[in-house]
Protein backbone atom coordinates (compact mmCIF):
# COMPACT_ATOMS: atom_id res chain seq x y z
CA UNK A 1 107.36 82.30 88.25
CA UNK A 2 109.49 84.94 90.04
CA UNK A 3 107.65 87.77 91.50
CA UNK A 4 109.12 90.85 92.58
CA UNK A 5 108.01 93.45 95.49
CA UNK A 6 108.10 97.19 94.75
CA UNK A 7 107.71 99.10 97.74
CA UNK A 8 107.90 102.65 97.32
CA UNK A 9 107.21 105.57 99.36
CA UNK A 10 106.55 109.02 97.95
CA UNK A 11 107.22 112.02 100.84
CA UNK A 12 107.66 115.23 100.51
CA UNK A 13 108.86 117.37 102.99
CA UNK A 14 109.20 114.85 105.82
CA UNK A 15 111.85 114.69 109.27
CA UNK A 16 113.00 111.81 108.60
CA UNK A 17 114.39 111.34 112.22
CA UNK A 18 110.99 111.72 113.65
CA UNK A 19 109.91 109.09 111.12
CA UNK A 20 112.47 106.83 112.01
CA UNK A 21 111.57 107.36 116.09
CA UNK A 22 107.11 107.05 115.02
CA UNK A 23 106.32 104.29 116.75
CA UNK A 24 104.53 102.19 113.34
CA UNK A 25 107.58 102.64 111.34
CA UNK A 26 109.03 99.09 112.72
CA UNK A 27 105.76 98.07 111.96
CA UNK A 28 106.88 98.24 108.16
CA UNK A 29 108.04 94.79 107.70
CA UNK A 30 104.07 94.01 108.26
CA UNK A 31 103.33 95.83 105.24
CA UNK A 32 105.37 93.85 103.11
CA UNK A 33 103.95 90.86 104.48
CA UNK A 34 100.46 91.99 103.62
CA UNK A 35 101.85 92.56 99.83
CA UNK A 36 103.46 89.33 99.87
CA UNK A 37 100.08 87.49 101.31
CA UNK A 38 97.81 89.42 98.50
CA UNK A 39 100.06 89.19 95.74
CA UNK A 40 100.55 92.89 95.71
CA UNK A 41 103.52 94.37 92.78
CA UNK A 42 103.26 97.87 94.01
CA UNK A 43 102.29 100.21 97.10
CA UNK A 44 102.52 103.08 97.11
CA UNK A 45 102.47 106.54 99.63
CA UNK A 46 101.91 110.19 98.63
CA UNK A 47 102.13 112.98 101.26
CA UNK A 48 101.77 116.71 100.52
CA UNK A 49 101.67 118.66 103.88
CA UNK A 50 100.36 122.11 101.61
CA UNK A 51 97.41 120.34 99.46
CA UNK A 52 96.31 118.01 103.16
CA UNK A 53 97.33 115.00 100.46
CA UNK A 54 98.04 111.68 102.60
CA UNK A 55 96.84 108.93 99.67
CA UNK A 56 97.87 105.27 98.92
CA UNK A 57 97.77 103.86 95.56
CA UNK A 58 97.98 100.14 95.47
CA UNK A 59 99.08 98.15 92.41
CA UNK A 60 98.26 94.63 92.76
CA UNK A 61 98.23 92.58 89.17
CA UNK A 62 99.72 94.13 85.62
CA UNK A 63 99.26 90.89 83.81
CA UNK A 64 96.75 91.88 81.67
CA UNK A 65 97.33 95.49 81.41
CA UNK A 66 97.89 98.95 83.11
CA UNK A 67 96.10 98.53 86.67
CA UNK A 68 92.32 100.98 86.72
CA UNK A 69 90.69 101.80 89.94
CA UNK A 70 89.45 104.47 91.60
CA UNK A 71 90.56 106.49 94.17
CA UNK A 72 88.08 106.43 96.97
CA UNK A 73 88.17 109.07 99.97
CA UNK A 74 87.39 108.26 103.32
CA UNK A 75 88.05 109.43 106.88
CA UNK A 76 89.76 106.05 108.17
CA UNK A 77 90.64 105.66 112.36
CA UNK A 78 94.34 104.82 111.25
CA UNK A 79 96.77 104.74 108.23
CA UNK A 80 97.14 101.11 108.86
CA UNK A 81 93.31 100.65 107.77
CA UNK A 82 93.80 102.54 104.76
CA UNK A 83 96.38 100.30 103.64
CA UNK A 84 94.51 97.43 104.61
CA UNK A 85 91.86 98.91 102.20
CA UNK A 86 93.81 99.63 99.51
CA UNK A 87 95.57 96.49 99.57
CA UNK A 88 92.05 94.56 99.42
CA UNK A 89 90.10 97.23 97.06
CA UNK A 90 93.40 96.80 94.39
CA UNK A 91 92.93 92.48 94.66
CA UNK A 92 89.54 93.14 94.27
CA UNK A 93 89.78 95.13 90.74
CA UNK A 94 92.36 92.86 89.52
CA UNK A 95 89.88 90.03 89.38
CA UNK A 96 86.80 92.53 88.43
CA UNK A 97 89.16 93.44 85.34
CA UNK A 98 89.69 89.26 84.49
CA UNK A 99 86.37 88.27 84.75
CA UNK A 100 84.98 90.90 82.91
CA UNK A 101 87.49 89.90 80.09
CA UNK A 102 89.44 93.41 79.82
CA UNK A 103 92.86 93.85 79.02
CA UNK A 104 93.63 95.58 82.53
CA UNK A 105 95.26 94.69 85.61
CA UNK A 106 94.25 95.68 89.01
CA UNK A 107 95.09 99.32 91.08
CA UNK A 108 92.72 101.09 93.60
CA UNK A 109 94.19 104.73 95.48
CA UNK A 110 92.84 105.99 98.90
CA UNK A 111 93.50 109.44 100.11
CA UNK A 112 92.76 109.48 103.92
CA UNK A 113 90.68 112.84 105.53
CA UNK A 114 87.05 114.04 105.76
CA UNK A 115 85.35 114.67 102.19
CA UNK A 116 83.90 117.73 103.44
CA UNK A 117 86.52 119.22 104.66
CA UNK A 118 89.97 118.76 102.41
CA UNK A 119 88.26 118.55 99.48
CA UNK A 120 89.72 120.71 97.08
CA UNK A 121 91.32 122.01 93.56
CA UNK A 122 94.79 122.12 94.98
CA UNK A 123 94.90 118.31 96.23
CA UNK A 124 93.45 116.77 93.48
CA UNK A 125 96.31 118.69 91.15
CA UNK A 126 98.66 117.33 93.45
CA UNK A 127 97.55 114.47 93.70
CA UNK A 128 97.35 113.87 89.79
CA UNK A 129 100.79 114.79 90.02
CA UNK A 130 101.67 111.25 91.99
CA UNK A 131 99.44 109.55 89.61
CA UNK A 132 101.47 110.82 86.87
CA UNK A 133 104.37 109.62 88.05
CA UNK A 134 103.95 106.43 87.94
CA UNK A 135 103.66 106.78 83.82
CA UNK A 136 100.72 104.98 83.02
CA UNK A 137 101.01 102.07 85.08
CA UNK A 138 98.15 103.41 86.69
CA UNK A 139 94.86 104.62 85.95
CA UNK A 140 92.34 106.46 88.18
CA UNK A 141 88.87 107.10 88.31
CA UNK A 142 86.01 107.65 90.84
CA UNK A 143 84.97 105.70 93.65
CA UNK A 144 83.86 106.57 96.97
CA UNK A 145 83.59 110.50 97.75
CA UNK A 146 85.11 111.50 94.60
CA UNK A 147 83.18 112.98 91.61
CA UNK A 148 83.57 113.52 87.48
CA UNK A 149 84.78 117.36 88.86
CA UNK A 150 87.52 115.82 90.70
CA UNK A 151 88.37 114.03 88.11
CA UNK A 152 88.56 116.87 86.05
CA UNK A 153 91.34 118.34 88.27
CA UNK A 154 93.55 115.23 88.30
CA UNK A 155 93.38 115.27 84.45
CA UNK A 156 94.97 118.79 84.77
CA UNK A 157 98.07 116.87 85.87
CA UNK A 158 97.90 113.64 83.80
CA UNK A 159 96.22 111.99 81.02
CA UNK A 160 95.78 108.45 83.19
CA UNK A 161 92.98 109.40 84.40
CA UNK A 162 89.04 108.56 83.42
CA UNK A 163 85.28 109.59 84.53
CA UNK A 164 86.04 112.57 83.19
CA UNK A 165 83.14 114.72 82.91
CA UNK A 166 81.70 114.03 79.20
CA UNK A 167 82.27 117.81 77.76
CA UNK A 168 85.99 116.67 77.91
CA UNK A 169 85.72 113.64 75.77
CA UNK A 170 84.87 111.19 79.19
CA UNK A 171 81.53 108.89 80.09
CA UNK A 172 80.92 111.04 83.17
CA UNK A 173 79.66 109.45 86.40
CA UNK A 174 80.44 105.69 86.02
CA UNK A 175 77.67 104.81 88.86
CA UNK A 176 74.81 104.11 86.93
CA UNK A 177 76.50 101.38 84.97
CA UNK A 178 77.88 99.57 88.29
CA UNK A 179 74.05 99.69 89.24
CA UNK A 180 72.83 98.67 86.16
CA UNK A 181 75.64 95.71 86.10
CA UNK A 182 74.23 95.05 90.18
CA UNK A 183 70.65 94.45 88.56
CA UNK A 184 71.76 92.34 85.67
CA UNK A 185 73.12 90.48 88.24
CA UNK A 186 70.53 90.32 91.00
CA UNK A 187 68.09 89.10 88.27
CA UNK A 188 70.40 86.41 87.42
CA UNK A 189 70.29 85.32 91.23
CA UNK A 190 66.53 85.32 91.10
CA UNK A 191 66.86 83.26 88.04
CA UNK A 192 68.66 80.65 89.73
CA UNK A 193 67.09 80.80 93.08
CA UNK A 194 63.46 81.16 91.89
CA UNK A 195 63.27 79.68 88.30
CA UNK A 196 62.42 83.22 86.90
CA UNK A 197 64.19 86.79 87.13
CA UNK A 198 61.05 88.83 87.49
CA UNK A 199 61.58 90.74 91.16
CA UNK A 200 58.30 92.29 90.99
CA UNK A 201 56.77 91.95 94.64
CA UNK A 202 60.08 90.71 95.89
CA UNK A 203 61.61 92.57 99.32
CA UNK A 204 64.76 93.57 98.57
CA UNK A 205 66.94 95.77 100.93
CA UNK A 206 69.88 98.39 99.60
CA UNK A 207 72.23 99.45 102.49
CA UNK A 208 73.98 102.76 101.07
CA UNK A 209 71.82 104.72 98.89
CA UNK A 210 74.75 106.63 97.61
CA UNK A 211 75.42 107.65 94.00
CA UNK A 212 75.30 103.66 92.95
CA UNK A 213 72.57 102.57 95.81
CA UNK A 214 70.03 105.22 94.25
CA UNK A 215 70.24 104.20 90.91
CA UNK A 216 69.51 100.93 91.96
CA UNK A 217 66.75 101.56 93.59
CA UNK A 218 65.44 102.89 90.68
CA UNK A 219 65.87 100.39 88.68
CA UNK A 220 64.31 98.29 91.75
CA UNK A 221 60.66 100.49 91.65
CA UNK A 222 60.30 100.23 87.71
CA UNK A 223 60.69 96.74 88.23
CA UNK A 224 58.05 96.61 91.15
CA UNK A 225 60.10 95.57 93.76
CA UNK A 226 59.20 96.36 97.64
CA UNK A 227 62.54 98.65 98.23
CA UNK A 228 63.84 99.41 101.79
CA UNK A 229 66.45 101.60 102.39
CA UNK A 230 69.20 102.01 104.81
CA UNK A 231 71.89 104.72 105.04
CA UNK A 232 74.18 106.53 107.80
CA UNK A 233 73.46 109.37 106.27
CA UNK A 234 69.75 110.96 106.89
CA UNK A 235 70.14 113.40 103.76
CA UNK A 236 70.85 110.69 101.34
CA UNK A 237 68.10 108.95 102.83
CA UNK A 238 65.71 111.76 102.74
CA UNK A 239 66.95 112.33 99.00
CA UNK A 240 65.98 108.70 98.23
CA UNK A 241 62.21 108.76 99.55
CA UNK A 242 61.53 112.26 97.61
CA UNK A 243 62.98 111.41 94.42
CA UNK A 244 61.21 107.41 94.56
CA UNK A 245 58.51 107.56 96.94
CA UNK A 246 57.96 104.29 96.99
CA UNK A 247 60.62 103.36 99.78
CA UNK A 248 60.50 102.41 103.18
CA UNK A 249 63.56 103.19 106.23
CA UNK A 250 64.89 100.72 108.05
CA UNK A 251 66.94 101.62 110.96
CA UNK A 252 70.84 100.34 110.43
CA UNK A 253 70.30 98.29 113.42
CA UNK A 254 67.21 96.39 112.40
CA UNK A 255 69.12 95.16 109.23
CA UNK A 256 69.57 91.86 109.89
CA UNK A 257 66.49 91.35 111.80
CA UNK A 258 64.08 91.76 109.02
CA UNK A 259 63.00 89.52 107.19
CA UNK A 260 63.86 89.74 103.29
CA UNK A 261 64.09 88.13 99.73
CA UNK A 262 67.41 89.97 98.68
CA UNK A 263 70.06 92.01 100.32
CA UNK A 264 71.98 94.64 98.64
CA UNK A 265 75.13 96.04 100.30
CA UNK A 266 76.05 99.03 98.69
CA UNK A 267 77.95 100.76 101.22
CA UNK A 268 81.64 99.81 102.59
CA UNK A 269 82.85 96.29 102.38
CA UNK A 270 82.94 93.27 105.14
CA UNK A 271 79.21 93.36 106.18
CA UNK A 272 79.07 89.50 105.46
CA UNK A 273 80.14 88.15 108.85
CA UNK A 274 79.98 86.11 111.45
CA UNK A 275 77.37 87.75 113.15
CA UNK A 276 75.79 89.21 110.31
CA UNK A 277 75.34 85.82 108.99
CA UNK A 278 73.83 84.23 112.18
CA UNK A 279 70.72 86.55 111.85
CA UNK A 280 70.29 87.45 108.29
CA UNK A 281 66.99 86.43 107.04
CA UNK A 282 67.39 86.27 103.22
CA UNK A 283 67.34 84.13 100.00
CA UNK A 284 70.03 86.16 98.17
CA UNK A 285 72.60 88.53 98.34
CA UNK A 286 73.61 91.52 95.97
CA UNK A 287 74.86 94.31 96.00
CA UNK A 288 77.48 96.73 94.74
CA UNK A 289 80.12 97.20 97.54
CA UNK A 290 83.32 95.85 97.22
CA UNK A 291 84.62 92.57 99.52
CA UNK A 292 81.27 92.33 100.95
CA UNK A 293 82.65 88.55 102.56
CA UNK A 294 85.10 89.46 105.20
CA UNK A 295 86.83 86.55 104.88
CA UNK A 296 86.50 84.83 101.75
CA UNK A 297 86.89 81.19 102.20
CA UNK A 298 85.19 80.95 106.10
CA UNK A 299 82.04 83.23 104.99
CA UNK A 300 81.26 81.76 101.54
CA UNK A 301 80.78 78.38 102.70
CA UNK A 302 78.87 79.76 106.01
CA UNK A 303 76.55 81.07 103.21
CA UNK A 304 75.95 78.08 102.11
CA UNK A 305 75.38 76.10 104.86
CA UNK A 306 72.38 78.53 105.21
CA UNK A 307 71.01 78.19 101.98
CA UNK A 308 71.76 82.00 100.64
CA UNK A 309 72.76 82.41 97.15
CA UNK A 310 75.79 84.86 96.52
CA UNK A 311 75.96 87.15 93.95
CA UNK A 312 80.41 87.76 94.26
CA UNK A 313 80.54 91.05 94.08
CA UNK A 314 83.32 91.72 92.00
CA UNK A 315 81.49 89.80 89.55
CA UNK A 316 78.37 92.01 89.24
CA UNK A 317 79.56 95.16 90.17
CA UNK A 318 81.93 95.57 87.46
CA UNK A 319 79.87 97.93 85.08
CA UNK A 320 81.63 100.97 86.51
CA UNK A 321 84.99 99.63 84.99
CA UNK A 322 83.50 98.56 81.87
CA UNK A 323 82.37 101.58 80.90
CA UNK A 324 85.34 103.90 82.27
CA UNK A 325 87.67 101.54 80.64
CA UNK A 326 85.72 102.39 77.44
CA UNK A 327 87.22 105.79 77.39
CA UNK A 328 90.94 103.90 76.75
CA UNK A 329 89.40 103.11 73.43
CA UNK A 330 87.15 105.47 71.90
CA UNK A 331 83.66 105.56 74.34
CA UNK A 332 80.84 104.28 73.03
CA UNK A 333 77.62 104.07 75.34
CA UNK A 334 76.15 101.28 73.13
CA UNK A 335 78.72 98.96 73.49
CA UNK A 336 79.52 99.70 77.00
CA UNK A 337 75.51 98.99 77.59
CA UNK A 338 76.12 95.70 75.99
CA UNK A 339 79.30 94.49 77.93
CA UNK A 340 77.50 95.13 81.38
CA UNK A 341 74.30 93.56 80.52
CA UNK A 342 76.40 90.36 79.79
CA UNK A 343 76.72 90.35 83.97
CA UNK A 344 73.44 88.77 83.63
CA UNK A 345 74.82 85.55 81.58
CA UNK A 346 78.25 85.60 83.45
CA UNK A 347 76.66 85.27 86.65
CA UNK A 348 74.54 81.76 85.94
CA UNK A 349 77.57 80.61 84.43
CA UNK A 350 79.52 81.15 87.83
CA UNK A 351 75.97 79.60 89.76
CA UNK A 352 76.60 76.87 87.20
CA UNK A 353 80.08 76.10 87.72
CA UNK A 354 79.65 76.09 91.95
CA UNK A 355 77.13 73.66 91.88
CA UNK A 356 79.64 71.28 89.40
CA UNK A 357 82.34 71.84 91.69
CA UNK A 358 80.78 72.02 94.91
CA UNK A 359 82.32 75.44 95.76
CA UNK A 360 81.22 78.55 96.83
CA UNK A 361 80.56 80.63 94.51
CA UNK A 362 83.17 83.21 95.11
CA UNK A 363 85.60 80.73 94.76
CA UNK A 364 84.16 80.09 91.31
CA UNK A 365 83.99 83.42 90.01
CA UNK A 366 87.96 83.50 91.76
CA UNK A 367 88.75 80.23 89.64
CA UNK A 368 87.63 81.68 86.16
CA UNK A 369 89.61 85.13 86.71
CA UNK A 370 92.54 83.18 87.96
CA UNK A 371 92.28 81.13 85.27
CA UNK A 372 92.32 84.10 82.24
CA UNK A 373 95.41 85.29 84.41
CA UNK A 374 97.56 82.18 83.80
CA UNK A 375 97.06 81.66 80.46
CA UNK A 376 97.90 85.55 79.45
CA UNK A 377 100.91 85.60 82.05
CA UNK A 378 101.58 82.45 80.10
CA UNK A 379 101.38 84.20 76.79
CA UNK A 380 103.33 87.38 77.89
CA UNK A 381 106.36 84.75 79.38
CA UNK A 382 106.15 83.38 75.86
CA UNK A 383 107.17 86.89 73.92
């Protein structure tokens, strides 16, 4: 089937000669070529020099529906990297959306700049502005750095738009669901990997104890796990100990020389790696960040070859977007509750289906989404 590339660039208030004379613009054909490579429909830039607004939304699959990410915001060393990111992030959700088995496609948005310092009422209005725009193809919600509040603002602008805070109708903070979704699926590893899904006594380590990284952990101590934490960030860190107790530091650096039963990224993506994988010292991996493998196809097999069991992450971190996604229809904790704690089912099924076709197991949980995209495109070609 035909596919068609929408590139379009959103700028207000620009010279465009100086554009034309910035040294990346003949670097544009590269974008495309990333689109092309990932399958992208849509990419998208919004600049507003008044609000501090730089932000990329990314549209990567419509086939089952309007595409629902978040917009994550993140000091990035270059433009090109938050491309790069959005580009990935957007692939990512389209296959979070199939596997989970709702009608959505797949969009993520990043807007480029220090949390603590452009934060503010201003660019999230403006912002909702560009999301608007685009008329419901796509729908935002929170991610990395962004909060119900924020979402509240963007909502000002548009009605695509959920995590809204849950005074206006919205499910509020969608992190405790992803984490919820992460355990399902972490005790479905154990399952497989141990004959039994009980973690108590297990080491498990979460790197990122952000909003979704402490809620895990939580759920980690009731279930009488040993919990170490790991975190750029000495506050959150700090935060973690006072409000568990039971947890124990480990220096960033010492990661992947300790020895472990599970490891939990729950930070950025890409800390599966070459050298990463050389030294890690673990039956299982889990976690909640997104494209944990930086490459796909050379770091699942490399996985393994060393005998660790991987959780994909798009897979079990997908409770976020189940319960946002509720809000399209009416949200209902209950139900939502019940769709993410089917992770736990989903995720032996994908364990199941790598050992019958001797594949890693990201390329399973690839195969069944791909597979629930081809029959609806096939459907919608039909109408």
């Amino acid at each position: 089937m035909h596919r068609q590339y929408l590139y379009v660039v959103l700028i207000h208030k620009i010279d465009w000669f100086s554009l034309l004379l910035h040294p990346n613009f003949q670097n544009m054909p590269s974008v495309f070529e990333h689109m092309q490579e990932l399958e992208h429909e849509q990419l998208v830039f919004c600049h507003d020099p008044k609000s501090g607004l730089n932000a990329i939304i990314a549209i990567h699959n419509t086939t089952l529906g309007p595409a629902l990410g978040g917009t994550r915001l993140w000091n990035y060393s270059s433009h090109e990297d938050a491309v790069v990111d959005a580009l990935r992030l957007s692939r990512g959700m389209t296959y979070k959306a199939a596997i989970s088995g709702l009608n959505l496609g797949g969009g993520k948005a990043v807007i480029v700049g220090d949390a603590s310092k452009i934060k503010s009422e201003a660019l999230w209005r403006r912002y909702g502005r560009f999301v608007d725009s685009l008329n419901g193809k796509y729908i935002t919600a929170e991610d990395v750095n962004t909060s119900a509040r924020d979402m509240e603002y963007i909502a000002m602008e548009t009605e695509h738009v959920t995590g809204v805070p849950e005074f206006m109708g919205g499910s509020g903070d969608p992190s405790p669901f992803t984490a919820y979704g992460v355990f399902m699926g972490m005790k479905a590893s154990a399952k497989k990997m141990w004959g039994n899904d009980d973690l108590s006594g297990k080491k498990v380590l979460v790197q990122g104890v952000g909003h979704v990284g402490q809620y895990l952990v939580g759920h980690l101590v009731e279930a009488g796990a040993q919990v170490f934490i790991a975190d750029i960030s000495e506050p959150k860190l700090k935060e973690t100990v006072d409000k568990f107790g039971k947890v124990k530091i480990i220096n960033n650096d010492d990661i992947f020389n300790m020895e472990m039963d599970i490891y939990a990224p729950c930070a950025l993506g890409a800390t599966v790696n070459d050298d990463s994988i050389s030294k890690m010292k673990c039956a299982i991996i889990a976690g909640a960040a997104n494209n944990q493998l930086a490459v796909e196809d050379k770091h699942g097999p490399m996985l393994i070859e060393k005998g660790i069991l991987y959780a994909p992450d798009f897979l079990i971190n997908a409770g976020g977007l189940v319960n946002v996604s509720a809000e399209l229809d009416g949200y209902n904790r209950d139900r939502v509750m019940g769709q993410v704690e089917q992770i736990y089912d989903r995720t032996l099924e994908i364990f199941d289906l790598a050992d019958e076709e001797k594949i890693h197991t990201q390329a399973a949980a690839m195969k069944i989404a791909q597979r629930r995209l081809e029959a609806i495109a096939a459907v919608n070609a039909r109408l």
